[in-house]
N, C-alpha and C. Protein backbone atom coordinates (compact mmCIF):
# COMPACT_ATOMS: atom_id res chain seq x y z
N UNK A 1 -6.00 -4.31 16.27
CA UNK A 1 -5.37 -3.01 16.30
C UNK A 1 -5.47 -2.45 17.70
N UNK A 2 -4.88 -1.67 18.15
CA UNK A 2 -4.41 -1.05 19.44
C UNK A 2 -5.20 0.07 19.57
N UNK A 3 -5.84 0.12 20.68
CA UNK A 3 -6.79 0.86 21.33
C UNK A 3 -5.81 2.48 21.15
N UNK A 4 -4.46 1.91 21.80
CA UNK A 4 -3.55 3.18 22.08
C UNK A 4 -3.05 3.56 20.72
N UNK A 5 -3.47 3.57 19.45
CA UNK A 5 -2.64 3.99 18.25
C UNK A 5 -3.75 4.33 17.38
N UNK A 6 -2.75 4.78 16.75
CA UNK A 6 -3.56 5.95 15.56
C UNK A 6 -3.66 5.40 13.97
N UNK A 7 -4.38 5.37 13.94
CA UNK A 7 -5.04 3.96 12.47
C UNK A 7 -5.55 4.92 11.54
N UNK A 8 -4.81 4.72 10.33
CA UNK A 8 -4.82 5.17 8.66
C UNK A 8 -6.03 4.59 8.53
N UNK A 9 -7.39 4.66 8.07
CA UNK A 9 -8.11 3.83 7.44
C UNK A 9 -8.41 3.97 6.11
N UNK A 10 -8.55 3.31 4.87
CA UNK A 10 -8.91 3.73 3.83
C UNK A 10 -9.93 2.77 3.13
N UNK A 11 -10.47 4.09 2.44
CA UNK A 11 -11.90 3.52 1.66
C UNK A 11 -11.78 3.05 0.48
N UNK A 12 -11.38 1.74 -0.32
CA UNK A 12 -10.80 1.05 -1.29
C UNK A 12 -11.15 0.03 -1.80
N UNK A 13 -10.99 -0.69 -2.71
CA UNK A 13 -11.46 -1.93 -3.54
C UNK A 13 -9.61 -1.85 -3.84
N UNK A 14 -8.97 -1.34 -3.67
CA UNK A 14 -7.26 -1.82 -3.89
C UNK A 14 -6.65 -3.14 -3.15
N UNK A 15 -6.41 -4.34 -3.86
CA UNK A 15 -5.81 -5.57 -3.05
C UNK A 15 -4.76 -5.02 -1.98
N UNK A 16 -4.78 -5.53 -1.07
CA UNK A 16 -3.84 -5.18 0.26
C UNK A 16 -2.34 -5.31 -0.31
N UNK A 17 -2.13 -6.10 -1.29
CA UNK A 17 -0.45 -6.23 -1.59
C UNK A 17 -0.29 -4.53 -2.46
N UNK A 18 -1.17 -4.48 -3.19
CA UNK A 18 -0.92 -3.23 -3.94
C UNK A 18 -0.30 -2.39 -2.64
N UNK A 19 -1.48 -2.14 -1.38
CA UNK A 19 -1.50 -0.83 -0.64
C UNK A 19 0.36 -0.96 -0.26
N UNK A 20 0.55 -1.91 0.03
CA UNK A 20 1.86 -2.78 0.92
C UNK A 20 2.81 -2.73 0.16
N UNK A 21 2.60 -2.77 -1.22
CA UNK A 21 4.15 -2.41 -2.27
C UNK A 21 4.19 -1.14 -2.22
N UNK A 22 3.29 0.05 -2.24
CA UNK A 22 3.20 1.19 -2.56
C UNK A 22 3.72 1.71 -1.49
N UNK A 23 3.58 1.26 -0.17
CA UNK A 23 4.18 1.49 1.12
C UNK A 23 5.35 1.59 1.21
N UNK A 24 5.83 0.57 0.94
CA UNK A 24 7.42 -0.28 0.63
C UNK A 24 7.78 0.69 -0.39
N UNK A 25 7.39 1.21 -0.98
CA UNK A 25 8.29 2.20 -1.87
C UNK A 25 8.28 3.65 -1.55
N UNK A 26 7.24 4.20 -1.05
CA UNK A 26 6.86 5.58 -0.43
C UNK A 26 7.64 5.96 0.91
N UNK A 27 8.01 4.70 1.72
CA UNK A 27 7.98 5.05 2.93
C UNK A 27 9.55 4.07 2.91
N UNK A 28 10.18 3.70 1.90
CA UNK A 28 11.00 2.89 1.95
C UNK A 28 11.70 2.28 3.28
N UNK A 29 10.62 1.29 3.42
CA UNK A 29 10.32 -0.33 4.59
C UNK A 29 10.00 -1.17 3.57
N UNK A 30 9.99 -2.73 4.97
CA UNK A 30 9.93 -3.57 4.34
C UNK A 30 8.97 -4.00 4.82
N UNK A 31 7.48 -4.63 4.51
CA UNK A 31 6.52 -5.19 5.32
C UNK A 31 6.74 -6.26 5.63
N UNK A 32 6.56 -7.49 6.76
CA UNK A 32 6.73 -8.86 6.75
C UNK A 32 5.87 -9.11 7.18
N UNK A 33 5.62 -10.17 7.40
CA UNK A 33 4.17 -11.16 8.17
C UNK A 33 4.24 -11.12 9.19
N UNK A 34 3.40 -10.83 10.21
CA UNK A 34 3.47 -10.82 11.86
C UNK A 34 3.89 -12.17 11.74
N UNK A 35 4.55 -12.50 12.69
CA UNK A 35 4.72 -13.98 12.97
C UNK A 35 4.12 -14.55 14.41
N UNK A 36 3.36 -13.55 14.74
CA UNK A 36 2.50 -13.55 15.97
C UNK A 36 1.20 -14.34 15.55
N UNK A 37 0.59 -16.05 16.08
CA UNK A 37 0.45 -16.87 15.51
C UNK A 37 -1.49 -15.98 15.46
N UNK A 38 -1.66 -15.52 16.31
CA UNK A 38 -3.29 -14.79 16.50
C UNK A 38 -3.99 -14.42 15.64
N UNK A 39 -2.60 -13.36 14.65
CA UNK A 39 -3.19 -13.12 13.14
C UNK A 39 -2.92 -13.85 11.44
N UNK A 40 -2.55 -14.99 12.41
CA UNK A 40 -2.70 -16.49 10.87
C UNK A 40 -1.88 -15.49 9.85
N UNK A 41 -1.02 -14.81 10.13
CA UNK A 41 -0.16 -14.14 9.16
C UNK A 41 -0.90 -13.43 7.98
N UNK A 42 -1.79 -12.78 8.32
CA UNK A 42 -2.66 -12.41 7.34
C UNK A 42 -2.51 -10.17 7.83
N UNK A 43 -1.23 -10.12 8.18
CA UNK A 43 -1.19 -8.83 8.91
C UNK A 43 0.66 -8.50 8.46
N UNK A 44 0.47 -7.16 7.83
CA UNK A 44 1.76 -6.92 7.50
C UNK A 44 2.35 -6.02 7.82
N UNK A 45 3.95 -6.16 8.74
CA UNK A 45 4.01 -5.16 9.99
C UNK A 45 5.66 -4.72 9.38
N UNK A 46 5.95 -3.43 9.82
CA UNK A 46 7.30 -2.84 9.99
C UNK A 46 7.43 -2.84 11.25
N UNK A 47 8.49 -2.80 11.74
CA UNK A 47 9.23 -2.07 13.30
C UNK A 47 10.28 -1.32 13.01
N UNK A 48 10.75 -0.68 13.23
CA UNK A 48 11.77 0.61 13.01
C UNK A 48 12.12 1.65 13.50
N UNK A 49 13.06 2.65 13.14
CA UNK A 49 13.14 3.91 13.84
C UNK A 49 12.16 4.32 14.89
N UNK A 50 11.70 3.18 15.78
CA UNK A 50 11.01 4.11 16.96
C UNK A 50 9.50 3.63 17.00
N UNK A 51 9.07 3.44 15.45
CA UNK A 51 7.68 2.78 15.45
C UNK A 51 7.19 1.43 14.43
N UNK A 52 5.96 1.41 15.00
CA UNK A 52 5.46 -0.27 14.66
C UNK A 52 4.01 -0.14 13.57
N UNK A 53 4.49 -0.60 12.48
CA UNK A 53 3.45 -0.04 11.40
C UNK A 53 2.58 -1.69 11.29
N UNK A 54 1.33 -1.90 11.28
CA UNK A 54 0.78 -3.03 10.73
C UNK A 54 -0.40 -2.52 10.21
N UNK A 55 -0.24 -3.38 8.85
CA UNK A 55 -1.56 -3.15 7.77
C UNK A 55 -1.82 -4.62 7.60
N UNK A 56 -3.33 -4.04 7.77
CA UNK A 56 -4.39 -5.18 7.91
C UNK A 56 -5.80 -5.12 6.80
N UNK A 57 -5.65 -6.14 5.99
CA UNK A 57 -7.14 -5.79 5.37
C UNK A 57 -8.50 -6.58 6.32
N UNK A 58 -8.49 -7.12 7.38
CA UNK A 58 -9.36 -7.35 8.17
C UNK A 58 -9.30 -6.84 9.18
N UNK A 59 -9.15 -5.91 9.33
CA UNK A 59 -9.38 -5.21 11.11
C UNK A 59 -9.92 -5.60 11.92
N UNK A 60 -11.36 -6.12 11.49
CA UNK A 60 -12.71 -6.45 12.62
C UNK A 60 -13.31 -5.33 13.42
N UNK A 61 -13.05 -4.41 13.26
CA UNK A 61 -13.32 -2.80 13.43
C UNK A 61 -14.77 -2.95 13.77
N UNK A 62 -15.55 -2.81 15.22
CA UNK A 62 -16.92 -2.44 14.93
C UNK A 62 -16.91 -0.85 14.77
N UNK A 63 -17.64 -0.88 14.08
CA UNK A 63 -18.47 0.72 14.06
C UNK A 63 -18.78 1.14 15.20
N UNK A 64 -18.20 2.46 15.67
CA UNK A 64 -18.62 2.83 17.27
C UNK A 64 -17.96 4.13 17.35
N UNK A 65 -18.48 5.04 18.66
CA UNK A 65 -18.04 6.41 18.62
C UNK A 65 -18.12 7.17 17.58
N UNK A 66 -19.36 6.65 16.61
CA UNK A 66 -19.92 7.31 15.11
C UNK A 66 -18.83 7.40 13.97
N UNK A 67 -17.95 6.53 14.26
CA UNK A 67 -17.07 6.08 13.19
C UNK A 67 -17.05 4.81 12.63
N UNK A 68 -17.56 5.22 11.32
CA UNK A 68 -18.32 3.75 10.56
C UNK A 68 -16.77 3.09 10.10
N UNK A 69 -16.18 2.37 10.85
CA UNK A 69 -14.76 1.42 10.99
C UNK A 69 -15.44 0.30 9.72
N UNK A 70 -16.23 -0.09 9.87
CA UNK A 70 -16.52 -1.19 8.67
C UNK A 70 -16.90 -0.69 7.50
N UNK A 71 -16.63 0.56 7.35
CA UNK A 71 -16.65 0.92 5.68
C UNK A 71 -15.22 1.13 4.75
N UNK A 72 -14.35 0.90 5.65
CA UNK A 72 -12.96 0.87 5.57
C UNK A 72 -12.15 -0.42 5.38
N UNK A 73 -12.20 -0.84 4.15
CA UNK A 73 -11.53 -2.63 4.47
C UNK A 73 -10.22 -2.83 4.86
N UNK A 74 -9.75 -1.37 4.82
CA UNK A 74 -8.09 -1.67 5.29
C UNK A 74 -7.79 -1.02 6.03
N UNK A 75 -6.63 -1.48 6.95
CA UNK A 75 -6.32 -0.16 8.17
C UNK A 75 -4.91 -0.44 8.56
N UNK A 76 -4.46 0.56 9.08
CA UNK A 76 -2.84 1.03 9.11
C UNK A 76 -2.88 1.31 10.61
N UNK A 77 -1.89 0.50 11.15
CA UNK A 77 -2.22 1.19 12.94
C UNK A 77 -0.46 1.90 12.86
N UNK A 78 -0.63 2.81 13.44
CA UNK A 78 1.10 2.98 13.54
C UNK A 78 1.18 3.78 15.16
N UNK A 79 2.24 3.04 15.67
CA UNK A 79 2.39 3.09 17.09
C UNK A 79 3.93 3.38 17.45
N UNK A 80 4.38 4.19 18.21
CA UNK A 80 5.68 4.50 18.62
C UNK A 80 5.76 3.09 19.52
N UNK A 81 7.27 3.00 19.75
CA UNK A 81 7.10 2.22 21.10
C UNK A 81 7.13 2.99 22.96
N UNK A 82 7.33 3.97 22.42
CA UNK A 82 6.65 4.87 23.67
C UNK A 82 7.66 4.82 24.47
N UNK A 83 9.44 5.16 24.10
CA UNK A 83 10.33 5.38 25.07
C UNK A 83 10.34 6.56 25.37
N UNK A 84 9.61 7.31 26.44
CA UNK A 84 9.71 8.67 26.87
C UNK A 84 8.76 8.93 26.87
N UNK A 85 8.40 10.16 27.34
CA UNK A 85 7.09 11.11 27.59
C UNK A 85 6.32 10.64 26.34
N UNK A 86 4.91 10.60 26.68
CA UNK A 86 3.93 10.63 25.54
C UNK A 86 3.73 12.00 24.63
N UNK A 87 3.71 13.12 25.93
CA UNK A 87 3.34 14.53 25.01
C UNK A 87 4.54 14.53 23.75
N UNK A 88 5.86 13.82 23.73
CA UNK A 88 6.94 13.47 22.48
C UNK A 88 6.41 12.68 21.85
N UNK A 89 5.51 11.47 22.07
CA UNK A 89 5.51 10.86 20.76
C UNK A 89 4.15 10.49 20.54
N UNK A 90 3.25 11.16 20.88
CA UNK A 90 1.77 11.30 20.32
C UNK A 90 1.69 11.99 19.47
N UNK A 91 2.08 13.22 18.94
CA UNK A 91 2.24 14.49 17.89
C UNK A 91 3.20 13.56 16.56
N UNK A 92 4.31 12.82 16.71
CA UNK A 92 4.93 11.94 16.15
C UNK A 92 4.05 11.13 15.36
N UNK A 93 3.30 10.24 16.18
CA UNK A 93 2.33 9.36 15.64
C UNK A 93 1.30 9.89 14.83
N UNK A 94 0.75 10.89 15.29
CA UNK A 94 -0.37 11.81 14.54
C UNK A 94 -0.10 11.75 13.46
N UNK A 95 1.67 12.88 13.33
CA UNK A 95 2.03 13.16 11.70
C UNK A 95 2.01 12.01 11.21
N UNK A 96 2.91 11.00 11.60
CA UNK A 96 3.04 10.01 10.77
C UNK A 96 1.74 9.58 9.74
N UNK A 97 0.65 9.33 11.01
CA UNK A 97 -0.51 8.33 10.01
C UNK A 97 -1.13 9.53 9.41
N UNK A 98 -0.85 10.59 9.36
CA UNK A 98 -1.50 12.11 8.54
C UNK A 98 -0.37 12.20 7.65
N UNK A 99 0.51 11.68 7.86
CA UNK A 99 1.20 11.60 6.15
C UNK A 99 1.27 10.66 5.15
N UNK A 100 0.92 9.37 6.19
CA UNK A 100 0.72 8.60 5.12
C UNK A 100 -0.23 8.09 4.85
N UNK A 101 -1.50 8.53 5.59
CA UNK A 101 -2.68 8.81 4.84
C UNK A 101 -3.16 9.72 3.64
N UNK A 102 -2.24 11.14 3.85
CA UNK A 102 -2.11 11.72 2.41
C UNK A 102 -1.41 11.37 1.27
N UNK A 103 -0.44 10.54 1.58
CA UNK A 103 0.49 9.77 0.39
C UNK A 103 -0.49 8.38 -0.40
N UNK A 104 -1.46 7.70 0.42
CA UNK A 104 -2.67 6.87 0.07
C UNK A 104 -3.54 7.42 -0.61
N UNK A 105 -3.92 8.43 0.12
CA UNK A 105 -5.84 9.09 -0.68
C UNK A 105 -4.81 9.89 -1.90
N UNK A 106 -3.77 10.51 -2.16
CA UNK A 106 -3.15 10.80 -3.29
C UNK A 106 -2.83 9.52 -4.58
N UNK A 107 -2.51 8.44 -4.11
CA UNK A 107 -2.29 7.43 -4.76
C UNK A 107 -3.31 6.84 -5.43
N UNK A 108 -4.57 6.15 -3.93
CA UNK A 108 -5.69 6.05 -4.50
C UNK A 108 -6.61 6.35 -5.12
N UNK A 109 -6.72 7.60 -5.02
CA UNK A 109 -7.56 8.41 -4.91
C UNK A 109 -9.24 7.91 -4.35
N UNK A 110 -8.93 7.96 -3.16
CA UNK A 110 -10.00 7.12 -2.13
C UNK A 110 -10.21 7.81 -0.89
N UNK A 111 -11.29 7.90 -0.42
CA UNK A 111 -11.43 8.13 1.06
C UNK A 111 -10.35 7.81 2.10
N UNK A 112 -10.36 8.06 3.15
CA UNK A 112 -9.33 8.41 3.77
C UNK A 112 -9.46 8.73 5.24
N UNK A 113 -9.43 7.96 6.52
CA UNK A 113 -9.56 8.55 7.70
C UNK A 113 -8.32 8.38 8.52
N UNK A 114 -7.85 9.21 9.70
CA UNK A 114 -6.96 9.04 10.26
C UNK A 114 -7.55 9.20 11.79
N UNK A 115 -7.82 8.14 12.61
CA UNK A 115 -8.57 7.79 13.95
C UNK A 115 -7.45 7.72 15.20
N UNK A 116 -7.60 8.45 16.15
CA UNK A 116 -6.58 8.58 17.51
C UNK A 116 -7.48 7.53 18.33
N UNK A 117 -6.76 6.60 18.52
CA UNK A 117 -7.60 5.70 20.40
C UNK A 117 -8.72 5.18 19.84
N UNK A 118 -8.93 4.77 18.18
CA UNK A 118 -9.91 4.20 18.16
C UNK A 118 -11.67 4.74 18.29
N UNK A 119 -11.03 6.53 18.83
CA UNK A 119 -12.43 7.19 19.05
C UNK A 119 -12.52 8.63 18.85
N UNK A 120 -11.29 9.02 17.77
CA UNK A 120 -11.45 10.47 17.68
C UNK A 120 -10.85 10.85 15.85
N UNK A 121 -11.85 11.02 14.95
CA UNK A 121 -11.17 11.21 13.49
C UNK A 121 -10.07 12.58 13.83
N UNK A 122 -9.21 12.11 13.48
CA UNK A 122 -8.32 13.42 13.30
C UNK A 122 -7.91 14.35 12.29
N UNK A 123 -7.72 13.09 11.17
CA UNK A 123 -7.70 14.05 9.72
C UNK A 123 -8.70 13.17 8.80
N UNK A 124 -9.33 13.63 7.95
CA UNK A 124 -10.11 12.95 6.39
C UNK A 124 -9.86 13.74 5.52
N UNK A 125 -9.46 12.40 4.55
CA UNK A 125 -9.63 13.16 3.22
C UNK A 125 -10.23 12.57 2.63
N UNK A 126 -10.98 13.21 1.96
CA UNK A 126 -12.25 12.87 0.96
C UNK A 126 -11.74 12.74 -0.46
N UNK A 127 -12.56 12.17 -1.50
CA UNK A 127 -12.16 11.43 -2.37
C UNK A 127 -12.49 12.44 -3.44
N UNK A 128 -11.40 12.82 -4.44
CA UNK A 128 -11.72 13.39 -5.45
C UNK A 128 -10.53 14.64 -5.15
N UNK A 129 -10.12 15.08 -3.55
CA UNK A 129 -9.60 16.56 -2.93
C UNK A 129 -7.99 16.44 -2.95
């Protein structure tokens, strides 16, 4: 996952195809297999209107900047491709993984973090709220 993007994480025992159909219907995309040979196709990515969604149930996430990344088995990176000013599409990216982190912890009903750069929680939702 990308240092520069803003990662959905969620707290789950839900198989990754579940999270990935539920996606595919919420957010109506299509996930496919990276075909980028690094992640043995075990990583399921959109590209689209502007941004690049990949869900991963192995991240490899260490725990760091007091964000316990390995209590999270799945993670959502979503990244603009960054044509233009950033101050345009950092606020973009934010909402995005803050909405569809609330469309998850609603579904799941599961924990829930939304991480900027890998080192700043931006939104949580807690399980049960």
């Amino acid at each position: 996952m990308s240092k520069n993007s803003v990662i959905v994480l969620l707290m789950t025992k839900e198989p990754v195809k579940r999270v990935a159909d539920f996606l595919e219907k919420r957010l109506l995309i299509k996930l496919e297999k990276d075909p980028d040979p690094a992640w043995e196709g075990r990583i399921l990515r959109y590209t689209g209107c502007g941004f690049r969604i990949r869900l991963d149930d192995n991240h490899e996430l260490e725990d760091d900047y007091g964000i316990a990344f390995s209590a999270y088995p799945i993670g959502i990176s979503i990244e603009s491709y960054r044509q233009g000013p950033q101050s345009i599409w950092e606020p973009l990216e934010n909402s995005m993984a803050i909405y569809v982190g609330e469309l998850l912890h609603k579904e799941f009903q599961c924990k829930c973090i939304v991480v900027e750069n890998l080192a700043k929680v931006i939104h949580s939702f807690v399980k049960g709220k």
